[in-house]
N, C-alpha and C. Protein backbone atom coordinates (compact mmCIF):
# COMPACT_ATOMS: atom_id res chain seq x y z
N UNK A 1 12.14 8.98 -12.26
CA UNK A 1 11.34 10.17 -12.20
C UNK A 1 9.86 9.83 -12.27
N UNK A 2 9.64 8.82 -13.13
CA UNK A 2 7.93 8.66 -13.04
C UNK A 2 7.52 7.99 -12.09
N UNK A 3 8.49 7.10 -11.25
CA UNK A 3 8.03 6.59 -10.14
C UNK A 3 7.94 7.63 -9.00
N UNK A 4 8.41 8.79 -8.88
CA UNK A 4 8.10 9.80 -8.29
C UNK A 4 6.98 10.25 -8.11
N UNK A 5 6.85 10.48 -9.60
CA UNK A 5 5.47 11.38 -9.92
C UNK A 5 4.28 10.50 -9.62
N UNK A 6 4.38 8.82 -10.34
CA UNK A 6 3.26 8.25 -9.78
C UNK A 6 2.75 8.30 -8.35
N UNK A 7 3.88 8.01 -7.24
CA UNK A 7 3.71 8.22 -6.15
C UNK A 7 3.26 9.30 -5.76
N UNK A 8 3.40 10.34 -6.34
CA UNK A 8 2.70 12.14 -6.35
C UNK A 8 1.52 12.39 -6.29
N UNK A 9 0.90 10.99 -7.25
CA UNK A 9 -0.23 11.34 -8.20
C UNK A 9 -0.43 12.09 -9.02
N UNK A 10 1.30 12.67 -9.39
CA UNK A 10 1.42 13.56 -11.02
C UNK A 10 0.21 13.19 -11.90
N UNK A 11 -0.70 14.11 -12.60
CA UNK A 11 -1.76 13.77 -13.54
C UNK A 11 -0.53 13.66 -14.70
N UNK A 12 0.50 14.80 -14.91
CA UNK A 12 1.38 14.76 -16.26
C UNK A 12 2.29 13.48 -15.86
N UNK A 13 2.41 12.89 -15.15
CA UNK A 13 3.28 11.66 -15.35
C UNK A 13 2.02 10.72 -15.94
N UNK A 14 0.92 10.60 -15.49
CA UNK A 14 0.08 9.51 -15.78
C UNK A 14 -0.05 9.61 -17.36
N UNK A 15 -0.44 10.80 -17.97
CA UNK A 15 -0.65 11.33 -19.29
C UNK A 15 1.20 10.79 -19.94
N UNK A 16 2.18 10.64 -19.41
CA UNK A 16 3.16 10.29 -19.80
C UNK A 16 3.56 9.26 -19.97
N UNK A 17 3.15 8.21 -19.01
CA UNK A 17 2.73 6.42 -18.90
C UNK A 17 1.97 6.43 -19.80
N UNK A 18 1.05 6.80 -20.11
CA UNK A 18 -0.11 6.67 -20.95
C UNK A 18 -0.02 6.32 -22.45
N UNK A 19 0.85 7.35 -22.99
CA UNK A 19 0.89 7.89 -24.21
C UNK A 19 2.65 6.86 -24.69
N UNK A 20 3.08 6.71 -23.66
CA UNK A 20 4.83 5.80 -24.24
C UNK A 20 4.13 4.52 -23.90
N UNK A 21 4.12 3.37 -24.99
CA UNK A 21 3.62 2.46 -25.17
C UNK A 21 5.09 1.05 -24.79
N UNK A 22 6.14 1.64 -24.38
CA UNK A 22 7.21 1.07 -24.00
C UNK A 22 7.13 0.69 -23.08
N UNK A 23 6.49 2.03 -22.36
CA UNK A 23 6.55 1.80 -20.41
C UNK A 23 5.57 0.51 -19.91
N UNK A 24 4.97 0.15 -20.51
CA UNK A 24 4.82 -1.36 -20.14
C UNK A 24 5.65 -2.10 -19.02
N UNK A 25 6.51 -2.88 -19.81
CA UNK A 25 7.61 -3.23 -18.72
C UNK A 25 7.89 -2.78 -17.28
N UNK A 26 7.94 -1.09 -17.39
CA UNK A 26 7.96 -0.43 -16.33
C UNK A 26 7.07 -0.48 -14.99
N UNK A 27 5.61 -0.46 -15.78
CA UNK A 27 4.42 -0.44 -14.95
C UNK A 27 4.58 -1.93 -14.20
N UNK A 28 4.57 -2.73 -15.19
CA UNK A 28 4.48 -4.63 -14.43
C UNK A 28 6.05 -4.37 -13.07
N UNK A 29 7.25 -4.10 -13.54
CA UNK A 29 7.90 -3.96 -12.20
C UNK A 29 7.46 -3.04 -11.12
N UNK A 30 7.25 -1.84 -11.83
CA UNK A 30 6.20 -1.33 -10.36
C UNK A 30 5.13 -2.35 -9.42
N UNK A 31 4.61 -2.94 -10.12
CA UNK A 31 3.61 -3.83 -9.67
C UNK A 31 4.44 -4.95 -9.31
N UNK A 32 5.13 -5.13 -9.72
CA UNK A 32 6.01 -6.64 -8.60
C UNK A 32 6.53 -5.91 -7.63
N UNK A 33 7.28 -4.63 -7.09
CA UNK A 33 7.71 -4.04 -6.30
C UNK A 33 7.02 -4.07 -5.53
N UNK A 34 5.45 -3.48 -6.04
CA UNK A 34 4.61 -3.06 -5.32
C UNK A 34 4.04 -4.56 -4.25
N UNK A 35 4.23 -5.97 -4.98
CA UNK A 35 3.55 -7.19 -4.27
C UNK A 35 4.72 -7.64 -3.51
N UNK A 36 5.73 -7.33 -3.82
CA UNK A 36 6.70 -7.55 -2.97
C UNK A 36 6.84 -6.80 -1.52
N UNK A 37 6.65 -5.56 -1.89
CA UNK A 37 6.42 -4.82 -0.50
C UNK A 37 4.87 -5.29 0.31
N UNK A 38 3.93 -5.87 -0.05
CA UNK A 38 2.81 -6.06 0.49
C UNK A 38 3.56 -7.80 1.00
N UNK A 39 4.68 -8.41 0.61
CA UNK A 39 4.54 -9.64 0.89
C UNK A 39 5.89 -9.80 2.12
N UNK A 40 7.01 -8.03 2.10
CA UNK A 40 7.67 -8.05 3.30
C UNK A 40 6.43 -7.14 4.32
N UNK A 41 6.20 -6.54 4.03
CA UNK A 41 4.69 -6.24 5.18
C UNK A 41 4.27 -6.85 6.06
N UNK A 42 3.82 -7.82 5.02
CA UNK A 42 2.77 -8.83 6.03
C UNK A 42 3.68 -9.85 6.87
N UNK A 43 4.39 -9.77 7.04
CA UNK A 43 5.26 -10.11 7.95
C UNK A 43 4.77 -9.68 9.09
N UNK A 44 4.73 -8.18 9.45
CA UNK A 44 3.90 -8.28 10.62
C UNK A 44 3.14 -8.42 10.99
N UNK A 45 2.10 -8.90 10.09
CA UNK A 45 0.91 -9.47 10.78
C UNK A 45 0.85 -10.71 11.09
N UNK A 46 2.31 -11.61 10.76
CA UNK A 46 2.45 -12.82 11.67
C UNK A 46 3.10 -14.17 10.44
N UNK A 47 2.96 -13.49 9.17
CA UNK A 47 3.32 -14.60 8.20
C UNK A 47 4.54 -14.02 7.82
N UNK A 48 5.50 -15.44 7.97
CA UNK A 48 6.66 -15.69 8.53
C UNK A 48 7.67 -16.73 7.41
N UNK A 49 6.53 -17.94 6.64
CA UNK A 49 6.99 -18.28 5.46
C UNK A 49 7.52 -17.72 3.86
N UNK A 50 8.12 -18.38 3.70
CA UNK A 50 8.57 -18.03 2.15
C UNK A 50 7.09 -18.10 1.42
N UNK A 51 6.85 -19.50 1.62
CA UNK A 51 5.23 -19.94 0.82
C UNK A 51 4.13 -18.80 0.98
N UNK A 52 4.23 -18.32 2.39
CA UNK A 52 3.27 -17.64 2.49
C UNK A 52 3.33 -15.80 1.45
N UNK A 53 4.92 -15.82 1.52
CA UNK A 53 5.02 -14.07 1.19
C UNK A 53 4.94 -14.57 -0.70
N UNK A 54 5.30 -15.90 -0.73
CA UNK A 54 4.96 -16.29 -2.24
C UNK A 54 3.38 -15.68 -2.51
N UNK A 55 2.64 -16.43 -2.05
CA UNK A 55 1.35 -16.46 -1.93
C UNK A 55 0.77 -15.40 -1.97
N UNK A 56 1.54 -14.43 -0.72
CA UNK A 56 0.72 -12.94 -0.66
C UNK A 56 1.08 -12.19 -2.20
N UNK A 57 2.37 -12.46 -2.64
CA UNK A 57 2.79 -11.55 -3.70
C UNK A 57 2.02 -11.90 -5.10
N UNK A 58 1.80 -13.48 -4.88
CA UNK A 58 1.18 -13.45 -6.52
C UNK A 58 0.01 -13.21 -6.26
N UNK A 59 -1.10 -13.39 -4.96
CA UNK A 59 -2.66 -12.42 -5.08
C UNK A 59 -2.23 -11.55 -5.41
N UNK A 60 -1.55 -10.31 -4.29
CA UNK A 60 -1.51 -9.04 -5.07
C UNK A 60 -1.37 -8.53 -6.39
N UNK A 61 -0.46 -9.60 -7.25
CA UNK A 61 -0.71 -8.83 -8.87
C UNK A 61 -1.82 -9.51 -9.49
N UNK A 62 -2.25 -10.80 -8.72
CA UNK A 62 -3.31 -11.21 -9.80
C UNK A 62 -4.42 -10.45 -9.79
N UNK A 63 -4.35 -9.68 -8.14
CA UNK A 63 -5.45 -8.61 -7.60
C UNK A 63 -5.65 -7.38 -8.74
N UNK A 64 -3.95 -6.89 -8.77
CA UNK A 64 -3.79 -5.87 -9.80
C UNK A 64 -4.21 -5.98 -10.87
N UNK A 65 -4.25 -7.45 -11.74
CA UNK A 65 -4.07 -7.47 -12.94
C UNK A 65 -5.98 -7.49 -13.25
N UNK A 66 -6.45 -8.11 -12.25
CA UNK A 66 -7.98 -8.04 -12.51
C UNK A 66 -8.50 -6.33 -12.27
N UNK A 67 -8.09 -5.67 -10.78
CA UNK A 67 -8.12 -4.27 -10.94
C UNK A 67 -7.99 -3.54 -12.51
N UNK A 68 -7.18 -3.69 -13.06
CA UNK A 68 -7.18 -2.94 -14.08
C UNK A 68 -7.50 -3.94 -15.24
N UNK A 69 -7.94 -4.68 -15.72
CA UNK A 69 -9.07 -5.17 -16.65
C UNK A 69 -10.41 -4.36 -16.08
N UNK A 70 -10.81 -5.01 -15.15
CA UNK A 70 -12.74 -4.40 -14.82
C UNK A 70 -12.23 -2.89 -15.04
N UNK A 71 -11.66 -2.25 -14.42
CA UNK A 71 -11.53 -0.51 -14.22
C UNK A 71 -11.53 -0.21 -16.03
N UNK A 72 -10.79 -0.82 -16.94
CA UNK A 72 -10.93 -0.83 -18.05
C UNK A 72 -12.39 -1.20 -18.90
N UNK A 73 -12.53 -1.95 -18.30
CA UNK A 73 -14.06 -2.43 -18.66
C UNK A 73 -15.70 -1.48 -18.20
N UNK A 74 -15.00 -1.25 -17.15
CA UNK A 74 -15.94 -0.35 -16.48
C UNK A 74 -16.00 1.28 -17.20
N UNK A 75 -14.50 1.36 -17.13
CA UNK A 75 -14.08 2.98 -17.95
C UNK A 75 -14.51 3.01 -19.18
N UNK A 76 -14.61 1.98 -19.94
CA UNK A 76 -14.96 2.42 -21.45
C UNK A 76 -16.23 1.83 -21.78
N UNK A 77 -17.00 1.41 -21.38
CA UNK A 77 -18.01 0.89 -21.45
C UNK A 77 -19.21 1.54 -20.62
N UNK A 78 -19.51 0.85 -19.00
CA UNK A 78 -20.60 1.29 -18.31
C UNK A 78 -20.34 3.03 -17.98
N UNK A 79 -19.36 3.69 -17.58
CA UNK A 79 -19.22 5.12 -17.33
C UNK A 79 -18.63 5.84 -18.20
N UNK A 80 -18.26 4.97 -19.29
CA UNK A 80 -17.50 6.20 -20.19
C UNK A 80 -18.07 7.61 -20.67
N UNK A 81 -17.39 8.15 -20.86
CA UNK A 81 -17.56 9.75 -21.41
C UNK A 81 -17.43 9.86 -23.05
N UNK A 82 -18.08 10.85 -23.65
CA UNK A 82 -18.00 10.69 -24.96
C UNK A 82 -16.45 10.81 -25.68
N UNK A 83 -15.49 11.39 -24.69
CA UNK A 83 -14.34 12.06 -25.30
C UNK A 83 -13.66 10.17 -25.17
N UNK A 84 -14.02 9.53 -24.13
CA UNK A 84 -13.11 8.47 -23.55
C UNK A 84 -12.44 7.72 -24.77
N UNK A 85 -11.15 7.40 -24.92
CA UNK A 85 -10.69 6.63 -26.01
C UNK A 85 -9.49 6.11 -25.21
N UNK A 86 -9.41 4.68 -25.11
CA UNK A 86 -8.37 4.34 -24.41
C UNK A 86 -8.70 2.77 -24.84
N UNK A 87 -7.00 2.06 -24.68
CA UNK A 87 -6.94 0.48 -25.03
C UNK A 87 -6.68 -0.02 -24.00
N UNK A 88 -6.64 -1.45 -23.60
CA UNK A 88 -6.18 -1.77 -22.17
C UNK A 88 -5.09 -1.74 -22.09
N UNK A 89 -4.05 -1.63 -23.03
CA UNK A 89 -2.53 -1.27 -22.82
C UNK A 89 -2.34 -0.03 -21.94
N UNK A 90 -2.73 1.32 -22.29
CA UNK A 90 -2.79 2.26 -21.76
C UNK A 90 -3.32 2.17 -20.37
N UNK A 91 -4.37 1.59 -19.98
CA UNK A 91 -5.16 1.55 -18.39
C UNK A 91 -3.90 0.77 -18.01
N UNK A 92 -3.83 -0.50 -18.37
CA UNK A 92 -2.45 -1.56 -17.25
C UNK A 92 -1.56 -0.56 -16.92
N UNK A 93 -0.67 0.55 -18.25
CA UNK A 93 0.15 0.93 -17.83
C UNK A 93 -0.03 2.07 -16.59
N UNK A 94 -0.73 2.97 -16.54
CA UNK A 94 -1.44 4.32 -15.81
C UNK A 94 -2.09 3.25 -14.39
N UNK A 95 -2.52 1.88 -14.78
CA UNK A 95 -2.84 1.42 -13.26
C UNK A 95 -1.87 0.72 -12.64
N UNK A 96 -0.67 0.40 -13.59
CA UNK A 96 0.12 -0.30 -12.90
C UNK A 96 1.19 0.96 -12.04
N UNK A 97 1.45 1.82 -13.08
CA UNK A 97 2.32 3.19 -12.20
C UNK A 97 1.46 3.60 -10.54
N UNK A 98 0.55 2.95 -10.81
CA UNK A 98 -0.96 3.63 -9.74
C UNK A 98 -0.61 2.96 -8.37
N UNK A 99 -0.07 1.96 -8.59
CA UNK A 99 0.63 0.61 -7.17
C UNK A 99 2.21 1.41 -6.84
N UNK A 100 2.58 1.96 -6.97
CA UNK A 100 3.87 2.51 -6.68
C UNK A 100 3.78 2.90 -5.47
N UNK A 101 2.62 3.55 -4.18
CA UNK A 101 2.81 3.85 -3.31
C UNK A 101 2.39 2.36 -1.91
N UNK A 102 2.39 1.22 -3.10
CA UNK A 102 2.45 -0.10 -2.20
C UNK A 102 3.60 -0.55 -1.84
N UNK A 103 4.75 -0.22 -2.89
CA UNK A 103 6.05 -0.57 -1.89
C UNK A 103 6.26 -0.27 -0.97
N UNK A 104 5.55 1.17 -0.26
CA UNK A 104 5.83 1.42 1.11
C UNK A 104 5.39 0.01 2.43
N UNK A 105 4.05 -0.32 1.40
CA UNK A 105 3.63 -1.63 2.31
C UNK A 105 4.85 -2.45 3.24
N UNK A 106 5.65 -2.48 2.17
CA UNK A 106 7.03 -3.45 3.15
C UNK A 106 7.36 -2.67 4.39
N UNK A 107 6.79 -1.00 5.19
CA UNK A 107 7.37 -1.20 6.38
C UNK A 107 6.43 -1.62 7.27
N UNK A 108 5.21 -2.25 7.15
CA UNK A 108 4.42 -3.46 8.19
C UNK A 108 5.38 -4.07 8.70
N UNK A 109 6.54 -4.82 8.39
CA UNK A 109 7.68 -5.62 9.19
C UNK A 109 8.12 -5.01 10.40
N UNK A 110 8.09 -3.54 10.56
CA UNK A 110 7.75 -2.28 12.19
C UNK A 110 7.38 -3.10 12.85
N UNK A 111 7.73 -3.74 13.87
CA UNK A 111 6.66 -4.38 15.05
C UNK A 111 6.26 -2.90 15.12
N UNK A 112 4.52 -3.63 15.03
CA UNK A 112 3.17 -2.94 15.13
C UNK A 112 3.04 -1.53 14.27
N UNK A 113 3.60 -1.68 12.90
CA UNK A 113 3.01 -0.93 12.25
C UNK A 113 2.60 -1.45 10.98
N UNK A 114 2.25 -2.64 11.05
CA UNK A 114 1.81 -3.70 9.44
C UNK A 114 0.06 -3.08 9.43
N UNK A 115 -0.80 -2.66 10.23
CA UNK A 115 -2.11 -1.95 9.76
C UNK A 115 -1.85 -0.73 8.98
N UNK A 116 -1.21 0.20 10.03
CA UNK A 116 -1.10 1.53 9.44
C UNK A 116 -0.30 1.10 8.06
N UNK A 117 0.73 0.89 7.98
CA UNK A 117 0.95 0.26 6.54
C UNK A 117 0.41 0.03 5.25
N UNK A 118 -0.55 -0.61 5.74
CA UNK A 118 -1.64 -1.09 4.47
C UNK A 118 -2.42 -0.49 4.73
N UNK A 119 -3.02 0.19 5.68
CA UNK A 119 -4.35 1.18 5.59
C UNK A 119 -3.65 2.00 4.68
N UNK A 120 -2.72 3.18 4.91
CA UNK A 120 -2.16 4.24 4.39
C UNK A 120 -1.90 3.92 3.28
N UNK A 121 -1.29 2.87 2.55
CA UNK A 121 -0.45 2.78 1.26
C UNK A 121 -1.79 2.35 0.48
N UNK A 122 -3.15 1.56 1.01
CA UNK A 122 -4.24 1.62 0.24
C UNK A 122 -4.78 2.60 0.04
N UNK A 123 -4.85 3.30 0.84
CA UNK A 123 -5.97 4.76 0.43
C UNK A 123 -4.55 5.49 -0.49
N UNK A 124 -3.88 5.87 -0.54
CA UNK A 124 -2.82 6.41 -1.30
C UNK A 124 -2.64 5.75 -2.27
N UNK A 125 -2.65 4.23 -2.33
CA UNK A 125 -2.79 3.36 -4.10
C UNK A 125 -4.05 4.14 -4.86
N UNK A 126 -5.21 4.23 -3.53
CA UNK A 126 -6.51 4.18 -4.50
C UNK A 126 -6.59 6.24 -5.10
N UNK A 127 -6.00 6.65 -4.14
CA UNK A 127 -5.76 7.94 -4.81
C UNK A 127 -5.02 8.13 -6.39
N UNK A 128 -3.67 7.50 -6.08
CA UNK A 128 -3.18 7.49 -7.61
C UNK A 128 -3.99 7.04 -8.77
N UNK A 129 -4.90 5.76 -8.22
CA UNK A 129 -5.36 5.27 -9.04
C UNK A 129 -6.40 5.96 -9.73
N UNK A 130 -7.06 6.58 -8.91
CA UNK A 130 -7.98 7.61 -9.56
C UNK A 130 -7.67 8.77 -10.28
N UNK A 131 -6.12 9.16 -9.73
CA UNK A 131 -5.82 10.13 -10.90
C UNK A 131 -5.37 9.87 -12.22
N UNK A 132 -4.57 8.41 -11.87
CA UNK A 132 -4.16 7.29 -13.19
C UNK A 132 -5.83 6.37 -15.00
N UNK A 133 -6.85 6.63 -13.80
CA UNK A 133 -7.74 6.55 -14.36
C UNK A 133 -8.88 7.56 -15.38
N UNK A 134 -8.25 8.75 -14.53
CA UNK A 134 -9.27 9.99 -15.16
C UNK A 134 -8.50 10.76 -16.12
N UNK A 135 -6.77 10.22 -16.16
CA UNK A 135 -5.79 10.42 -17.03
C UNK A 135 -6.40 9.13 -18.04
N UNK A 136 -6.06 8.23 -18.00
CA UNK A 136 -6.28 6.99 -19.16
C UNK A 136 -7.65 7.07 -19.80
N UNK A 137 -8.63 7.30 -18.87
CA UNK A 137 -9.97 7.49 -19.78
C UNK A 137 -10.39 8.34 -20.16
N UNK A 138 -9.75 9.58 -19.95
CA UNK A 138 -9.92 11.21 -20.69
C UNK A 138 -11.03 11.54 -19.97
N UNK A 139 -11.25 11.57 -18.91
CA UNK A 139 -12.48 11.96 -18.03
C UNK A 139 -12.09 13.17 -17.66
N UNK A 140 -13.71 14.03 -17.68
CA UNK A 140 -13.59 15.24 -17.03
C UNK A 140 -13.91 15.54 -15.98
N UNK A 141 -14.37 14.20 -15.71
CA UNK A 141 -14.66 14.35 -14.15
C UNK A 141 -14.24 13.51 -13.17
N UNK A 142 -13.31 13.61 -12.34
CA UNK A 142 -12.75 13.03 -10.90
C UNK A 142 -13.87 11.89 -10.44
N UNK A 143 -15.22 12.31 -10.31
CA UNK A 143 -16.32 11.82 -10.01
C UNK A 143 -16.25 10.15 -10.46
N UNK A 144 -16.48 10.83 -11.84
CA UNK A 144 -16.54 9.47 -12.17
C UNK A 144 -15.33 8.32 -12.49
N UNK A 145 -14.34 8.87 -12.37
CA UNK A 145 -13.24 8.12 -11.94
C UNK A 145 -13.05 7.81 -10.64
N UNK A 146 -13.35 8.48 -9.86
CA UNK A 146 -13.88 7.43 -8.74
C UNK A 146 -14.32 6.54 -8.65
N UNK A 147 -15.52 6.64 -8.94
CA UNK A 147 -16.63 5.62 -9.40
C UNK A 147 -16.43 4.53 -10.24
N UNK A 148 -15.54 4.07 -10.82
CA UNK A 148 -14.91 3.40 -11.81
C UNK A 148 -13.88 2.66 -10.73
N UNK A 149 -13.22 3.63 -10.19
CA UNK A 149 -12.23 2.80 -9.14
C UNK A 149 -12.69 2.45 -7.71
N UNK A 150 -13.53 2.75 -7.33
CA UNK A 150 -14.45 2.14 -6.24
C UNK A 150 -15.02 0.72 -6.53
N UNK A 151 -15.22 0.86 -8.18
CA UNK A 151 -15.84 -0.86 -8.75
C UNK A 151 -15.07 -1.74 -8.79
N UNK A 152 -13.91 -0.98 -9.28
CA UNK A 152 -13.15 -2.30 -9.51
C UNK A 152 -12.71 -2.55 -8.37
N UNK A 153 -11.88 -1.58 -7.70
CA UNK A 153 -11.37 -1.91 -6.52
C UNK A 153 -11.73 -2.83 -5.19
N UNK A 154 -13.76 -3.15 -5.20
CA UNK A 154 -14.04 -4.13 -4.57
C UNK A 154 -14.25 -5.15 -5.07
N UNK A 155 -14.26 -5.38 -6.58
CA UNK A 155 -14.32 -6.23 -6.99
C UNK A 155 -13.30 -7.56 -7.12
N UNK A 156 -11.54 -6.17 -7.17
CA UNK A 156 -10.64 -7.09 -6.99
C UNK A 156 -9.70 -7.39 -5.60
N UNK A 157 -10.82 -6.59 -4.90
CA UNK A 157 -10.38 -7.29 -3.37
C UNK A 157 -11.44 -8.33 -2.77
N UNK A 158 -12.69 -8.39 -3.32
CA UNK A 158 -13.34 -9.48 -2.90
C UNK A 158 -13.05 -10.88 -3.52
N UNK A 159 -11.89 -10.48 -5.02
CA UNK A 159 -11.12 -11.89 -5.40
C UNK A 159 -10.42 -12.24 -4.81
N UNK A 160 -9.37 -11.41 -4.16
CA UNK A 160 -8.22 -11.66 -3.64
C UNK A 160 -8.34 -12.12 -2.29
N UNK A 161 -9.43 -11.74 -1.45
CA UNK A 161 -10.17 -12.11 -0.29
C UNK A 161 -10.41 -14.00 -0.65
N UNK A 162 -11.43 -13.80 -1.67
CA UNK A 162 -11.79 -15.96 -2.13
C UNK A 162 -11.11 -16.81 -2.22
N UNK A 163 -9.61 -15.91 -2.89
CA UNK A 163 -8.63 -16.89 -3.43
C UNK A 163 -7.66 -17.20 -2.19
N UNK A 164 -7.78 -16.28 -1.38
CA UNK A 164 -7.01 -16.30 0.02
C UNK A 164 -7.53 -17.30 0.63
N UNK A 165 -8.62 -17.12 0.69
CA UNK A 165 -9.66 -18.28 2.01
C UNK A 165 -9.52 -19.33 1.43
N UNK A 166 -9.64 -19.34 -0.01
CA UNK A 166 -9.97 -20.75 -0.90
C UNK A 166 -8.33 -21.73 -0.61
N UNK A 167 -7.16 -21.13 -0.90
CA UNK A 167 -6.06 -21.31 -1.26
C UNK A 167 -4.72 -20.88 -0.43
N UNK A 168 -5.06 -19.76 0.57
CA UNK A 168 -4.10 -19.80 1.30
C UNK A 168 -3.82 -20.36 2.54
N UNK A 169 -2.14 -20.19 2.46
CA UNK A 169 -1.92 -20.89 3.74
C UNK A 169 -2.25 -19.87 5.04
N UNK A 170 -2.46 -21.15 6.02
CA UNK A 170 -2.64 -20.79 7.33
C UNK A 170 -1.57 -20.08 8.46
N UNK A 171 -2.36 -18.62 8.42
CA UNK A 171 -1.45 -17.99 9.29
C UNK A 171 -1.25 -18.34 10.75
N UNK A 172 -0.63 -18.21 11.39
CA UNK A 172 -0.51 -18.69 12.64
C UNK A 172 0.24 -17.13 13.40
């Protein structure tokens, strides 16, 4: 059911991740689901190895796992709000439920639908994520949960971009 709602962008599922300090566990398999579907995806864009969908799957959570540190860092610190009270347990969990609409990523394997794929399931991650964020940091404003997830979000794709060029294998 909460993988529903995350995918919804339920605000009361996020407030529900939030507050059960169990769902941990939960959130990190969302997030392997979620790198797993980004690593049958990319299949269609031509990578074809085991090594390689290895590769794609552990950027993606290391992507995630930095996403929600900075978004945490960013949320309670540079934009916070006076009400904001939140631990990074709570953000991982509310950002990890937030990747649930990346498993769709796995139907890129479509000959010729691996763009639309990841275009769509990104702008739809970054939606949840913003509702997952303005839930975790008690924000009253959308605004600035945006703004919070706009930071991190290039921040942990311009890692995942370095570590690619730096470290990955060559697509062909």
């Amino acid at each position: 059911m909460r993988l529903i709602g995350a995918i919804s962008a339920d605000p009361l599922t996020f407030e529900e991740v939030e507050a059960d300090s169990s769902a941990t566990g939960q959130a990190v398999l969302v997030v392997v689901l979620s790198s797993i579907g980004a690593a049958v995806g990319a299949r269609g864009f031509g990578s074809t190895s085991l090594q390689g969908a290895v590769f794609i799957s552990s950027v993606v959570t290391a992507a995630w796992l930095v996403w929600a540190v900075v978004t945490y860092q960013i949320g309670t610190t540079v934009l916070r709000e006076p009400q904001t009270r939140a631990d990074v347990r709570e953000v991982i969990r509310t950002v990890g439920f937030s990747s649930a609409p990346g498993m769709l990523r796995a139907f890129g394997i479509v000959p010729g639908a691996a763009t639309a794929a990841f275009v769509i399931t990104a702008v739809w991650m970054l939606i949840a994520m913003v509702v997952a964020v303005r839930q975790a940091l008690d924000y009253t404003s959308t605004a600035r949960a945006i703004a919070v997830c706009a930071l991190g979000w290039g921040l942990a794709i311009a890692m995942a971009v370095a570590v690619g060029l730096m470290f990955g294998p060559a697509l062909s």
